[in-house]
C-alpha atoms as a PDB file:
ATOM      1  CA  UNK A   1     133.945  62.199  29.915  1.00  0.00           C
ATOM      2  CA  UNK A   2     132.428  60.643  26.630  1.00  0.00           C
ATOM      3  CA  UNK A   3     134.770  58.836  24.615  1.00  0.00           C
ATOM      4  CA  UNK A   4     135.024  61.889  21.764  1.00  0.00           C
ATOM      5  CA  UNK A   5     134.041  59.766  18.649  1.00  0.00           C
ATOM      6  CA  UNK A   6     130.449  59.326  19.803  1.00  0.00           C
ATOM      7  CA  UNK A   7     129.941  63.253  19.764  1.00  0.00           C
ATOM      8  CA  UNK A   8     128.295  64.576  16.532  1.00  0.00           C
ATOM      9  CA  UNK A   9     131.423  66.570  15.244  1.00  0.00           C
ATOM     10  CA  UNK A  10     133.969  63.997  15.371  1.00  0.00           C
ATOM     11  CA  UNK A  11     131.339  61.547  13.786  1.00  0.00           C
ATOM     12  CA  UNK A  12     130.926  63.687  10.651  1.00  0.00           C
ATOM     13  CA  UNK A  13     134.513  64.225  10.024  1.00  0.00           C
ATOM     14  CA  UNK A  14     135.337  60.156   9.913  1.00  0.00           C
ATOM     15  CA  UNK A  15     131.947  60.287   8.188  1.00  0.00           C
ATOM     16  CA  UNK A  16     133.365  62.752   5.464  1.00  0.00           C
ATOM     17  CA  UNK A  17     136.922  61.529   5.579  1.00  0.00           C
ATOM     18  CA  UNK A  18     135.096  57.612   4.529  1.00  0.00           C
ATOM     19  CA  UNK A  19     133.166  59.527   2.022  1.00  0.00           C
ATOM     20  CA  UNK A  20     136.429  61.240   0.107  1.00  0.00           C
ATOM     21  CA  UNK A  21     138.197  57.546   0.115  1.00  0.00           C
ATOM     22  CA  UNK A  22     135.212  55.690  -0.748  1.00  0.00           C
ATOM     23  CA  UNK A  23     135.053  57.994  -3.764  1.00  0.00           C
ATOM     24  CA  UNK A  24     138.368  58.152  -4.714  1.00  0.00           C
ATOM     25  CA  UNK A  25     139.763  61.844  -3.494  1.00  0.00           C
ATOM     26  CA  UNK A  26     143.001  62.363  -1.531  1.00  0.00           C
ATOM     27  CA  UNK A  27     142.525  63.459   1.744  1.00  0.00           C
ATOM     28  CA  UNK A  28     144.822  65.924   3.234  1.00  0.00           C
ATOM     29  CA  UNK A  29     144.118  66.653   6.910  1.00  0.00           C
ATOM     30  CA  UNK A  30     144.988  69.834   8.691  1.00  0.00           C
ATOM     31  CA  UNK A  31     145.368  71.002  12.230  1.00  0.00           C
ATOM     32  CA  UNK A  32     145.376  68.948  15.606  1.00  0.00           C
ATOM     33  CA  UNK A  33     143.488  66.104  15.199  1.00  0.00           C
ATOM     34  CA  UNK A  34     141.651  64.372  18.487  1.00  0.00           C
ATOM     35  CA  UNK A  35     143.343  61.365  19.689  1.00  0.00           C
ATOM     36  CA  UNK A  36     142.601  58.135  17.512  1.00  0.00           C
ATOM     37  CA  UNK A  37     141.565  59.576  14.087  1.00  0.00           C
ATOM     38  CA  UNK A  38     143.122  57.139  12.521  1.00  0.00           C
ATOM     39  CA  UNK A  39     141.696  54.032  14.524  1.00  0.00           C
ATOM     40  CA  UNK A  40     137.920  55.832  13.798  1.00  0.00           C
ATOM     41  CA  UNK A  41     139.238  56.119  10.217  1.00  0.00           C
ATOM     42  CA  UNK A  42     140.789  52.491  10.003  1.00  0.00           C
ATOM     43  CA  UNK A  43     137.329  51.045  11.665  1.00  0.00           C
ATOM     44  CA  UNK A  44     134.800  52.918   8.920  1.00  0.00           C
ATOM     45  CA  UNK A  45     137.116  51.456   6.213  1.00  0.00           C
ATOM     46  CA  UNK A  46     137.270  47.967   8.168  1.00  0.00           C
ATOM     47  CA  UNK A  47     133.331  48.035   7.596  1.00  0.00           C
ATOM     48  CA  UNK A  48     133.605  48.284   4.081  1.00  0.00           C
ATOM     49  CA  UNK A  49     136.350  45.686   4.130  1.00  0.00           C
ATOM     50  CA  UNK A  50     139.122  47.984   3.105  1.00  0.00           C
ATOM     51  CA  UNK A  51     142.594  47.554   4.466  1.00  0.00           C
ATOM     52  CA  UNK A  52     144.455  50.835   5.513  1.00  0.00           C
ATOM     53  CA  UNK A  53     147.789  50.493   5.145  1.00  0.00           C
ATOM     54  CA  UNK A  54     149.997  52.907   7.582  1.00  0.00           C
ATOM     55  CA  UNK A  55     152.825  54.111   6.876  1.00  0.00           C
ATOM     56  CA  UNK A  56     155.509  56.541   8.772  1.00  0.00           C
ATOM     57  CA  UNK A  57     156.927  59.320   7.069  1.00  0.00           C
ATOM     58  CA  UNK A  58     160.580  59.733   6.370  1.00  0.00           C
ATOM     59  CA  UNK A  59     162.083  63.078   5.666  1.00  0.00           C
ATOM     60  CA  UNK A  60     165.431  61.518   4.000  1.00  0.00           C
ATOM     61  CA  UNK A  61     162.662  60.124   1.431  1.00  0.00           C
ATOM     62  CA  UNK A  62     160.698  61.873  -1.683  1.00  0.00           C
ATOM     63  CA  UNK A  63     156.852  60.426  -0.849  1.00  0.00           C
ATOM     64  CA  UNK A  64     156.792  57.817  -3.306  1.00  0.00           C
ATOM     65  CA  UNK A  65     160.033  56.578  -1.916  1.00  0.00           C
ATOM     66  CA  UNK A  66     158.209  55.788   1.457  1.00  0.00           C
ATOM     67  CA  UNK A  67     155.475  54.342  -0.194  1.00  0.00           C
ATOM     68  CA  UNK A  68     157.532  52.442  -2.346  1.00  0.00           C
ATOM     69  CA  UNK A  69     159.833  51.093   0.623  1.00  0.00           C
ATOM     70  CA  UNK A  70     156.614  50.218   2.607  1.00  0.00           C
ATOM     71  CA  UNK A  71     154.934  48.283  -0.730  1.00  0.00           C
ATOM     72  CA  UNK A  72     158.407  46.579  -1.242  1.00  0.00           C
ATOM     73  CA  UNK A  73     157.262  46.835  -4.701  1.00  0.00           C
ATOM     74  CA  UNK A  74     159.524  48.123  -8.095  1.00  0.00           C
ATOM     75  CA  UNK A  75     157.533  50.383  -9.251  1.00  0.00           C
ATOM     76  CA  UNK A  76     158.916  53.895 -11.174  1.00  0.00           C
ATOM     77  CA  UNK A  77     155.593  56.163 -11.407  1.00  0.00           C
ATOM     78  CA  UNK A  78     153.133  57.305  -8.898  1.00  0.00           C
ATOM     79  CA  UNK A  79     150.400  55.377 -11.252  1.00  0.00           C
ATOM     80  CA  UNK A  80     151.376  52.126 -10.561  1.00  0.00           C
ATOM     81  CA  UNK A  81     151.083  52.171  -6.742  1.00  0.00           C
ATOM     82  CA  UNK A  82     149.587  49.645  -4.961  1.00  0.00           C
ATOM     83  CA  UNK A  83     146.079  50.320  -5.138  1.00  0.00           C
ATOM     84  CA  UNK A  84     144.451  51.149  -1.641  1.00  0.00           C
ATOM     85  CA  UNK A  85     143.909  53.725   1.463  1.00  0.00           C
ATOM     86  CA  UNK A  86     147.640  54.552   2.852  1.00  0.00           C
ATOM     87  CA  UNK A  87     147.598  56.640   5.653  1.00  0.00           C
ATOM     88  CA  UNK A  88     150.594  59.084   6.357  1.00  0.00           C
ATOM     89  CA  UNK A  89     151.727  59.554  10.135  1.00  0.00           C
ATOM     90  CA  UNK A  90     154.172  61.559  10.991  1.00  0.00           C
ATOM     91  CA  UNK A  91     154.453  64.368   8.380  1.00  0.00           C
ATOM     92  CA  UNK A  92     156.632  67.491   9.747  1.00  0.00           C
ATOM     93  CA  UNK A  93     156.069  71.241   8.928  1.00  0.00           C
ATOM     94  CA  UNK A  94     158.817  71.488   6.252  1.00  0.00           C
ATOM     95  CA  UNK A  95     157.178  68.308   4.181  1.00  0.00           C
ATOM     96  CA  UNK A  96     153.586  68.914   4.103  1.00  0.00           C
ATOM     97  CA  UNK A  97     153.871  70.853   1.285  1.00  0.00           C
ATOM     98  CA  UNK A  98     155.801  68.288  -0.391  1.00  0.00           C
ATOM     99  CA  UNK A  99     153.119  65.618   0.292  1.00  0.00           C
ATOM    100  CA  UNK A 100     150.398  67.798  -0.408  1.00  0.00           C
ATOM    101  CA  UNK A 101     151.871  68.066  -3.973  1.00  0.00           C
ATOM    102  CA  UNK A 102     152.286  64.253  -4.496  1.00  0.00           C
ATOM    103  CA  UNK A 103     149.041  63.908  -3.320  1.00  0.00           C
ATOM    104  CA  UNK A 104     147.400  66.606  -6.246  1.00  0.00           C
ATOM    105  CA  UNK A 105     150.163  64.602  -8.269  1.00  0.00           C
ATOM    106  CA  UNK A 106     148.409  60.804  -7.818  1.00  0.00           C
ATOM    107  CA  UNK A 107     145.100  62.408  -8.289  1.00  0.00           C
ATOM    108  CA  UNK A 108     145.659  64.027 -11.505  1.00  0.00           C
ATOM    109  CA  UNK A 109     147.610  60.394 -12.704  1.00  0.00           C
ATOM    110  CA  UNK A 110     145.235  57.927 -11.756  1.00  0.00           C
ATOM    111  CA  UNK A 111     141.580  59.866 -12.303  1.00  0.00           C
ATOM    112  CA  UNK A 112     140.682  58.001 -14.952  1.00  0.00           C
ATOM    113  CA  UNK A 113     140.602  54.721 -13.204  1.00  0.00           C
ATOM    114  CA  UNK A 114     138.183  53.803 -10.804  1.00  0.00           C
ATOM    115  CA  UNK A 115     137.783  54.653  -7.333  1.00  0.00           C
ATOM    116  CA  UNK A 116     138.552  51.169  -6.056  1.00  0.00           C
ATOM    117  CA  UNK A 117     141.421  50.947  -8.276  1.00  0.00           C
ATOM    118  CA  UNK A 118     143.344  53.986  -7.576  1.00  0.00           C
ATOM    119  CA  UNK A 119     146.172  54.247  -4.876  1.00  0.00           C
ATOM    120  CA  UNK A 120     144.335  57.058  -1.712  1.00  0.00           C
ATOM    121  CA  UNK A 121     146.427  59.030   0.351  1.00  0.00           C
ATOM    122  CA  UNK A 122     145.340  60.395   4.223  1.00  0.00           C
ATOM    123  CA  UNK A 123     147.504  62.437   5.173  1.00  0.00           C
ATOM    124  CA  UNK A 124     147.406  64.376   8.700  1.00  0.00           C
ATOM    125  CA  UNK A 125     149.239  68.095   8.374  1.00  0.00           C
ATOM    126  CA  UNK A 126     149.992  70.386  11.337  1.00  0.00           C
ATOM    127  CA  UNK A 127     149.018  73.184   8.345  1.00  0.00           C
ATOM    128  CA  UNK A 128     146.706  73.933   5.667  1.00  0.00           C
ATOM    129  CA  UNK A 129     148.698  72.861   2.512  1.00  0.00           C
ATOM    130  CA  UNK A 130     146.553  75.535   0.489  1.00  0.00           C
ATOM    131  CA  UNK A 131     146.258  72.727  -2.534  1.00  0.00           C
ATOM    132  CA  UNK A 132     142.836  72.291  -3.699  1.00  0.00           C
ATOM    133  CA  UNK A 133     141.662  70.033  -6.687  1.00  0.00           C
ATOM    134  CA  UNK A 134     138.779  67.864  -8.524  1.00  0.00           C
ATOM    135  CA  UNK A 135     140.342  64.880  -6.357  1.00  0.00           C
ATOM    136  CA  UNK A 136     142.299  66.545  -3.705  1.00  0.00           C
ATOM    137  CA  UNK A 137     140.090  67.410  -0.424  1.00  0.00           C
ATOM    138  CA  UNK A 138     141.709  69.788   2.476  1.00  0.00           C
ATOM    139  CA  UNK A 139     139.832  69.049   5.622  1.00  0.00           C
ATOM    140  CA  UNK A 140     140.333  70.392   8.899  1.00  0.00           C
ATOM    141  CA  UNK A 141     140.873  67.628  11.594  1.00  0.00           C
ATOM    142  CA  UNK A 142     139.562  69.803  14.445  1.00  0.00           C
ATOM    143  CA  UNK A 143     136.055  69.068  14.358  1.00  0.00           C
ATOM    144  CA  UNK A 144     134.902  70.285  17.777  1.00  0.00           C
ATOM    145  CA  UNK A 145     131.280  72.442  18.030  1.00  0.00           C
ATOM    146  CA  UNK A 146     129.262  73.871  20.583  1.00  0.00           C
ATOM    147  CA  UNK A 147     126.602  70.745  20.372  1.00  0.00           C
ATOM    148  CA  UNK A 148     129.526  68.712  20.627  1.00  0.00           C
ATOM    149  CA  UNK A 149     130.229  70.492  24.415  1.00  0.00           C
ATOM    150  CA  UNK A 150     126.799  70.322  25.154  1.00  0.00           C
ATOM    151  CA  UNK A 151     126.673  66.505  24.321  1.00  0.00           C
ATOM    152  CA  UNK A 152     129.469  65.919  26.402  1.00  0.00           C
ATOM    153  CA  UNK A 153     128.562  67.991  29.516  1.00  0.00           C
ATOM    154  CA  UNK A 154     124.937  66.332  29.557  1.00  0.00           C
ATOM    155  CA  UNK A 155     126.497  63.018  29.689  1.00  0.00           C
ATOM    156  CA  UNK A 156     129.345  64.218  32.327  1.00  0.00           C
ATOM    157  CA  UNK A 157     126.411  65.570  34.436  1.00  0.00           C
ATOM    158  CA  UNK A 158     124.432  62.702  33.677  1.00  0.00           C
ATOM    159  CA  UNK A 159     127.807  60.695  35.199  1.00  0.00           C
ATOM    160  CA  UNK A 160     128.235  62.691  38.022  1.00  0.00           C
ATOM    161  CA  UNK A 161     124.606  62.311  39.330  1.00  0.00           C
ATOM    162  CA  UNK A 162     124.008  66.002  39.469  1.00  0.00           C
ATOM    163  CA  UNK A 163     120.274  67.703  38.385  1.00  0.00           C
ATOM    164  CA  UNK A 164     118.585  70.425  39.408  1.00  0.00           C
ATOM    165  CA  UNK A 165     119.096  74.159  39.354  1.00  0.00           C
ATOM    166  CA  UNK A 166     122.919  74.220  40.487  1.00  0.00           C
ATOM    167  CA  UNK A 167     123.588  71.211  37.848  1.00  0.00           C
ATOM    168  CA  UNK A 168     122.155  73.235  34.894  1.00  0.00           C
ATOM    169  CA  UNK A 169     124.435  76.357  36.124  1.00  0.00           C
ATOM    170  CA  UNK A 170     127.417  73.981  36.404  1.00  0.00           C
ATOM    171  CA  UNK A 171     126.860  72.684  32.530  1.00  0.00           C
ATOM    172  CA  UNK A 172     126.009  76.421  30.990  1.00  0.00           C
ATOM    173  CA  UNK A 173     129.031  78.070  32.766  1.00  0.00           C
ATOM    174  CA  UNK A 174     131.101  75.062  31.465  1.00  0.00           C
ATOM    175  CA  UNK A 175     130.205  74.656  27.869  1.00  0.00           C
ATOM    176  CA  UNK A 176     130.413  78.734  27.899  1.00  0.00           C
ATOM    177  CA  UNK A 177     134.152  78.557  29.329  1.00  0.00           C
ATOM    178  CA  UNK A 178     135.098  75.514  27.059  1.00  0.00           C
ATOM    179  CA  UNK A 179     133.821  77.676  23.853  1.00  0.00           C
ATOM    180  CA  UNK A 180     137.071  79.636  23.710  1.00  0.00           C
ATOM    181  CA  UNK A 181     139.367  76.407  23.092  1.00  0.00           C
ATOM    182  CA  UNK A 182     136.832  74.953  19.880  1.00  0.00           C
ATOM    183  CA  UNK A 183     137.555  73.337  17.308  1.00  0.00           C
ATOM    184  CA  UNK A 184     140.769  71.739  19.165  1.00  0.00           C
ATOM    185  CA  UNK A 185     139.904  69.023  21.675  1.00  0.00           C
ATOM    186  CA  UNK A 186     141.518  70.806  24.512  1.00  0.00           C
ATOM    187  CA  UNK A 187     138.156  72.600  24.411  1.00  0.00           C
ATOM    188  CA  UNK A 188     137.061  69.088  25.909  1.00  0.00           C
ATOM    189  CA  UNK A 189     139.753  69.152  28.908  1.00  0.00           C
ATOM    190  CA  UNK A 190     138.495  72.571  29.256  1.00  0.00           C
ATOM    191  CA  UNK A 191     134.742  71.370  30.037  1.00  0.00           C
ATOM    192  CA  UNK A 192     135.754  68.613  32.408  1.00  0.00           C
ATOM    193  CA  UNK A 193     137.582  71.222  34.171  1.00  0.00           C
ATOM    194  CA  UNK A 194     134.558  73.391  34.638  1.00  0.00           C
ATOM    195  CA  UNK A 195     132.437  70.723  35.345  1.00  0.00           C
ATOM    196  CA  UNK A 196     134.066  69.834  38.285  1.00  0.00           C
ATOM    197  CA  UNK A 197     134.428  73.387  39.126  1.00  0.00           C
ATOM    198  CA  UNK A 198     133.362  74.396  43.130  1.00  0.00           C
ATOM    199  CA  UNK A 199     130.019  75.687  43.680  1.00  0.00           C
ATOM    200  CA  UNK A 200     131.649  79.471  44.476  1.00  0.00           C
ATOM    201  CA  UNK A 201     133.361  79.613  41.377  1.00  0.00           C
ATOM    202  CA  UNK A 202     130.054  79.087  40.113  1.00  0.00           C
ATOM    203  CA  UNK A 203     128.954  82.412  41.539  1.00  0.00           C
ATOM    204  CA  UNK A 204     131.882  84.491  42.995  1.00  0.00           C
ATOM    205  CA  UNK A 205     133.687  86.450  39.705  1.00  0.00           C
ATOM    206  CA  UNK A 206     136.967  86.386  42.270  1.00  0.00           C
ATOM    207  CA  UNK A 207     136.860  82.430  42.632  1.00  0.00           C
ATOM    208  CA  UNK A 208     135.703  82.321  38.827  1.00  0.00           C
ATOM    209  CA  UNK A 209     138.788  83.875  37.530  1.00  0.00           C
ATOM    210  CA  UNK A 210     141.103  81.624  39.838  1.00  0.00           C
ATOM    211  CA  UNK A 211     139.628  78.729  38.620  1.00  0.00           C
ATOM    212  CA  UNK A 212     139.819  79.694  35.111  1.00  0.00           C
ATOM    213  CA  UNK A 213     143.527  80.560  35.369  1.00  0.00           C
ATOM    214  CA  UNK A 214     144.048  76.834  36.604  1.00  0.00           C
ATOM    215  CA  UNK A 215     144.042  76.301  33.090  1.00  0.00           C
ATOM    216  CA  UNK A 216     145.832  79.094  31.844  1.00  0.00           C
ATOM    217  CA  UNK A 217     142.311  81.112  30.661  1.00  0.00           C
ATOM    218  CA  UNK A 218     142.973  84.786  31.838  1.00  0.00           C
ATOM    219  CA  UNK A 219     139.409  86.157  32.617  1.00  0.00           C
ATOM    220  CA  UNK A 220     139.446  90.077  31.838  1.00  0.00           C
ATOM    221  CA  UNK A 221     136.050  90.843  33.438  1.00  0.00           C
ATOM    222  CA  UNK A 222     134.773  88.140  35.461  1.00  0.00           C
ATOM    223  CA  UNK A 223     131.870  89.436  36.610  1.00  0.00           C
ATOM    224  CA  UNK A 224     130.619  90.303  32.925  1.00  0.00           C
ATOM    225  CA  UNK A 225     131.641  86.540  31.752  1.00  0.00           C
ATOM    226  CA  UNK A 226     130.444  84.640  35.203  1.00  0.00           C
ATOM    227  CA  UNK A 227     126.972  86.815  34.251  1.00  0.00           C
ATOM    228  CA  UNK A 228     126.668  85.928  30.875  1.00  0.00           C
ATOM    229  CA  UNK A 229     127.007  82.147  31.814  1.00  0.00           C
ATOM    230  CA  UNK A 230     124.495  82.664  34.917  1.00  0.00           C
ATOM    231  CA  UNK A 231     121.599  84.320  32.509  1.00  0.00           C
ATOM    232  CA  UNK A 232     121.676  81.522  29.518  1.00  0.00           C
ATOM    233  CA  UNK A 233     121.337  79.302  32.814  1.00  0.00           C
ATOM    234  CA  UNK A 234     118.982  80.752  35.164  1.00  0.00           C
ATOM    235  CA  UNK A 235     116.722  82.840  32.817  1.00  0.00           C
ATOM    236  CA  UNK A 236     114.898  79.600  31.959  1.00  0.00           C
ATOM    237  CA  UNK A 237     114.558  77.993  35.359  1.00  0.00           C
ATOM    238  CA  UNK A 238     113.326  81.425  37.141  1.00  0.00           C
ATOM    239  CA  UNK A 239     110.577  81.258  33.961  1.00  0.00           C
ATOM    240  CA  UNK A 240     109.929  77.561  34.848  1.00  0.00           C
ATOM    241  CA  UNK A 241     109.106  78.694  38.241  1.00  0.00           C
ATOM    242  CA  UNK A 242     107.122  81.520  37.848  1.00  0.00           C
ATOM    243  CA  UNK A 243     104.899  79.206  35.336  1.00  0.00           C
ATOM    244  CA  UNK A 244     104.522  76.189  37.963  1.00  0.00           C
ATOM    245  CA  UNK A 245     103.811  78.918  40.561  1.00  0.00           C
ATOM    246  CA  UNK A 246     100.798  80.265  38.592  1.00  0.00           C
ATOM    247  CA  UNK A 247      99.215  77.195  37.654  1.00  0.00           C
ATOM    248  CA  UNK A 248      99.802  75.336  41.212  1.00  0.00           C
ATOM    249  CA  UNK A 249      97.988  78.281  43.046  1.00  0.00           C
ATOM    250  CA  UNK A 250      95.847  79.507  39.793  1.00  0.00           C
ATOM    251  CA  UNK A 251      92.544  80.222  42.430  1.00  0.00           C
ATOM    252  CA  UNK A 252      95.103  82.960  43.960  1.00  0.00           C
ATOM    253  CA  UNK A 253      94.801  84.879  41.156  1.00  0.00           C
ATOM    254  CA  UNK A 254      92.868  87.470  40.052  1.00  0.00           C
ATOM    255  CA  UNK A 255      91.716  87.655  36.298  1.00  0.00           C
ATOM    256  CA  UNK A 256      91.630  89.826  34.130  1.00  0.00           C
ATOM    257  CA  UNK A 257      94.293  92.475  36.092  1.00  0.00           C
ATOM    258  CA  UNK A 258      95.095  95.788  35.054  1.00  0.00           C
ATOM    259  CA  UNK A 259      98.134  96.488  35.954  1.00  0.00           C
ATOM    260  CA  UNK A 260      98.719 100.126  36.875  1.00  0.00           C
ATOM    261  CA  UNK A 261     100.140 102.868  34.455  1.00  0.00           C
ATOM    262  CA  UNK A 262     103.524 103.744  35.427  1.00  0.00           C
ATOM    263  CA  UNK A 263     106.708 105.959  34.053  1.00  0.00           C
ATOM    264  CA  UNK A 264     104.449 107.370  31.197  1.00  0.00           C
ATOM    265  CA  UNK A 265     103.203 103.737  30.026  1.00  0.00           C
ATOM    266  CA  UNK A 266      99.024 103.132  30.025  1.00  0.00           C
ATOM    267  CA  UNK A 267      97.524 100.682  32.329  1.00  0.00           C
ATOM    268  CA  UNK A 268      97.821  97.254  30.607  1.00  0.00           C
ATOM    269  CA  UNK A 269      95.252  94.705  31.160  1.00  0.00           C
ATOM    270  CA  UNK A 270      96.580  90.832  31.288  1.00  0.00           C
ATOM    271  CA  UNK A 271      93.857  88.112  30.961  1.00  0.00           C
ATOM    272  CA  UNK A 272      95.786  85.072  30.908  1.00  0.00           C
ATOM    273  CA  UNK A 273      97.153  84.062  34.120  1.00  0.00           C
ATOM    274  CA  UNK A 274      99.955  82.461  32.396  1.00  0.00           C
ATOM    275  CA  UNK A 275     101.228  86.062  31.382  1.00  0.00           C
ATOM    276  CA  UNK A 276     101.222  87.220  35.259  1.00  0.00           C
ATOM    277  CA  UNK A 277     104.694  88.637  35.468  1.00  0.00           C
ATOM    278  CA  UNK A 278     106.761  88.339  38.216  1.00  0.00           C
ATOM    279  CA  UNK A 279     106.157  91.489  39.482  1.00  0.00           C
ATOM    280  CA  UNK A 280     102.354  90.928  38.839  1.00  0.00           C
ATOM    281  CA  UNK A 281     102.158  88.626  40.833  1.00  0.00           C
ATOM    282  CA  UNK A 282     103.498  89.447  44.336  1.00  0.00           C
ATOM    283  CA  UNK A 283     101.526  92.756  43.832  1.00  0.00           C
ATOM    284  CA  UNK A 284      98.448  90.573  43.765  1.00  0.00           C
ATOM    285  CA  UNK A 285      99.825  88.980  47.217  1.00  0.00           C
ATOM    286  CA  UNK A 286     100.839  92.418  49.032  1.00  0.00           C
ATOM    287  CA  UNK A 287      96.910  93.695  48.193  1.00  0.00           C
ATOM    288  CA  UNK A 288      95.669  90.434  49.419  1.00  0.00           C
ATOM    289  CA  UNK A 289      97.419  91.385  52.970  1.00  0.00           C
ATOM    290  CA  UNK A 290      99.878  88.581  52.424  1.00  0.00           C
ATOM    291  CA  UNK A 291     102.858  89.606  54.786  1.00  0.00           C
ATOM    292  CA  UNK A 292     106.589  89.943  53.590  1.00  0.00           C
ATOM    293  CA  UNK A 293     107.275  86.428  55.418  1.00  0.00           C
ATOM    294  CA  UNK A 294     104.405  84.619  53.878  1.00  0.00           C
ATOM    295  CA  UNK A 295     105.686  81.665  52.139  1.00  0.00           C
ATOM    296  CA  UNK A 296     104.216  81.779  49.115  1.00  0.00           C
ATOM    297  CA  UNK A 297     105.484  85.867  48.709  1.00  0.00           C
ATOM    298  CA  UNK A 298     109.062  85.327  49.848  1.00  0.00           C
ATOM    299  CA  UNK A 299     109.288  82.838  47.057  1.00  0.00           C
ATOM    300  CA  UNK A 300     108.369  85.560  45.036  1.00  0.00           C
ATOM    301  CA  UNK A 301     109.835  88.203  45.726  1.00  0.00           C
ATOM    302  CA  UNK A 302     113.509  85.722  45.919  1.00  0.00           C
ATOM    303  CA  UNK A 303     112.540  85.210  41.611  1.00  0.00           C
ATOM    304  CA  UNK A 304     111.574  88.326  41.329  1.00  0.00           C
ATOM    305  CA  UNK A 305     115.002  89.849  42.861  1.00  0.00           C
ATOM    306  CA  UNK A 306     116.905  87.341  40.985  1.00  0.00           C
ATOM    307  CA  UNK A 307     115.734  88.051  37.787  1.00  0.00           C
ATOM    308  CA  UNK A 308     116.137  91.654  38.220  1.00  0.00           C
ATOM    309  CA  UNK A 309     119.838  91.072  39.024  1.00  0.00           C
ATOM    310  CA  UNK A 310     120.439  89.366  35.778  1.00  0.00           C
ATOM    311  CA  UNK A 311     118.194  91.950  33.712  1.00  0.00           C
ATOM    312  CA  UNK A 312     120.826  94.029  34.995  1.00  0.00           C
ATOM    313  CA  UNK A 313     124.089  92.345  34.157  1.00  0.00           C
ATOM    314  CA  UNK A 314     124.638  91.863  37.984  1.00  0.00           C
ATOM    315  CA  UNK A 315     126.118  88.071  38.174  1.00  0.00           C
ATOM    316  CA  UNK A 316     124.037  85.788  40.973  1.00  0.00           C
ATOM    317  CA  UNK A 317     125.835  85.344  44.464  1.00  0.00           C
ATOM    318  CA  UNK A 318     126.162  82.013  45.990  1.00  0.00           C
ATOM    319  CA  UNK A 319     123.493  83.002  49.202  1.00  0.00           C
ATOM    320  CA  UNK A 320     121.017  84.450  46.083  1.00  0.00           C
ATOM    321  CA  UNK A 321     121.693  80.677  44.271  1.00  0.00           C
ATOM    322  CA  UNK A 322     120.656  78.914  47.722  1.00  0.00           C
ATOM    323  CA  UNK A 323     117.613  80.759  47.788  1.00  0.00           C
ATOM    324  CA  UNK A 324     117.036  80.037  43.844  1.00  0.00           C
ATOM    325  CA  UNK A 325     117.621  76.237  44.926  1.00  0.00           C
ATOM    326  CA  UNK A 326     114.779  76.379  47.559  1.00  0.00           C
ATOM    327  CA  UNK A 327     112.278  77.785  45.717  1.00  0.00           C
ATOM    328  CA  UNK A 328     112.837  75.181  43.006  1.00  0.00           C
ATOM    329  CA  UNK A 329     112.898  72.489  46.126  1.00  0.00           C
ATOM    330  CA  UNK A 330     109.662  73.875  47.236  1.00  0.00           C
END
């Protein structure tokens, strides 16, 4: 899997984090943060050549006692801390609220001076501290999005040496199934999971669920969510075929075509070949005399059925995928 500071979300928080230090805010951090925030945070700073300075929280302490134990320095006032980033591991649930307030505390004390001059706090919280101020910033350090799934399931595919139609299903159905567990970076266990997912969970709602509950999702209606995944997936490839069909055998077509009224509608007349529906299409074949097992037909008639199924919520079986697979191989 990609290492999870190259993907677009994580980027932007260390991005924004650098930005609030850089400009003199404390930063208070809530939620579960990926693993190595602080490294990405210590390396942004490292490129501006500032130090961070870590220290470990102690709840016998009041905050300025830890910083003032780790600065081995006499100072009396939260002013006349070292200047400098210190980063705050290990806050509990009982002290956030007691850092969060030293942190609004150093901020309103030292806002005068400049940025480079004042002492910065980073603090990661399991909660949101609900303190807000001119120098105070509340971020949330679960910065997972969809493009950040995406990202990582191209590159896992990219890994695994899979293309084609079955490796496009395999990446839809797993960003769709890791969606649930965003922003947290489970969300990312989740995709690997999927992506390494058996080719009938892919297409079976029965072997869906199972494999979903390996991981403790509880599917409700696996045929609705094994669907949804199928038609972001397969919608697009069925269109890619039915377009490279047309123009590789555009002198089978004829042009303009009327196609007949039906269920109350008026006959419609099409004049681009390129708007030959599916439908269109292996009419034009049956009133050419082209037989059912005429290559070309059963192609068609495979997309045709296909699409229909997923036009009407009915999720794609794995003998329906196989055929889908050879008429994209053919």
């Amino acid at each position: 899997m990609i290492e999870v500071w190259s993907l677009p979300g994580p980027k932007a928080l260390v991005s924004a984090v650098l930005e609030d230090l850089l400009e003199g805010r404390q930063c208070l951090l809530h939620g579960a943060p990926p693993p190595g925030l602080r490294r990405a945070v210590e390396d942004a700073l490292g490129a501006h050549q500032i130090r961070l300075r870590v220290v470990d929280d102690d709840p016998t302490l009041h905050p300025l006692g830890v910083l003032r134990r780790e600065a081995a320095a006499g100072f009396a006032a939260a002013s006349s801390i070292m200047p400098g980033v210190w980063w705050v591991d290990g806050v509990q649930v009982g002290r956030a609220a007691i850092w969060a307030n030293e942190a609004a505390q150093i901020a309103e004390l030292v806002r005068q001076h400049p940025p480079a001059s004042r002492p910065l706090l980073a603090v990661p919280l399991w909660g949101d501290p609900g303190i807000r101020g001119l120098n105070v910033i509340v971020r949330r350090a679960e910065p997972l999005l969809r493009i950040d799934l995406e990202v990582a399931a191209r590159y896992a595919a990219a890994d695994a040496g899979e293309t084609g139609l079955v490796g496009r299903l395999r990446l839809a159905v797993a960003v769709e199934m890791a969606m649930p567990h965003l922003p947290r970076t489970a969300a990312l266990d989740a995709l690997d999971h999927w992506m390494h997912a058996p080719r009938a969970a892919l297409c079976d709602p029965r072997r869906f669920a199972e494999h979903a509950a390996a991981v403790g999702d509880v599917i409700t209606m696996p045929a609705f969510a094994l669907w949804g995944a199928q038609h972001s997936a397969l919608l697009g490839e069925i269109e890619r075929l039915r377009l490279e069909i047309v123009r590789a055998e555009a002198r089978r077509w004829k042009i303009p075509y009327t196609e007949p009224a039906s269920e109350g509608r008026l006959p419609k007349q099409i004049n681009e070949p390129e708007l030959l529906e599916l439908k269109h299409l292996c009419a034009q074949l049956r009133e050419a005399g082209h037989p059912p097992s005429f290559p070309l037909r059963r192609r068609l008639e495979a997309l045709r059925e296909l699409r229909n199924a997923l036009s009407h919520l009915q999720p794609v079986v794995l003998a329906e995928l196989n055929l889908l697979e050879e008429a994209a191989a053919s």
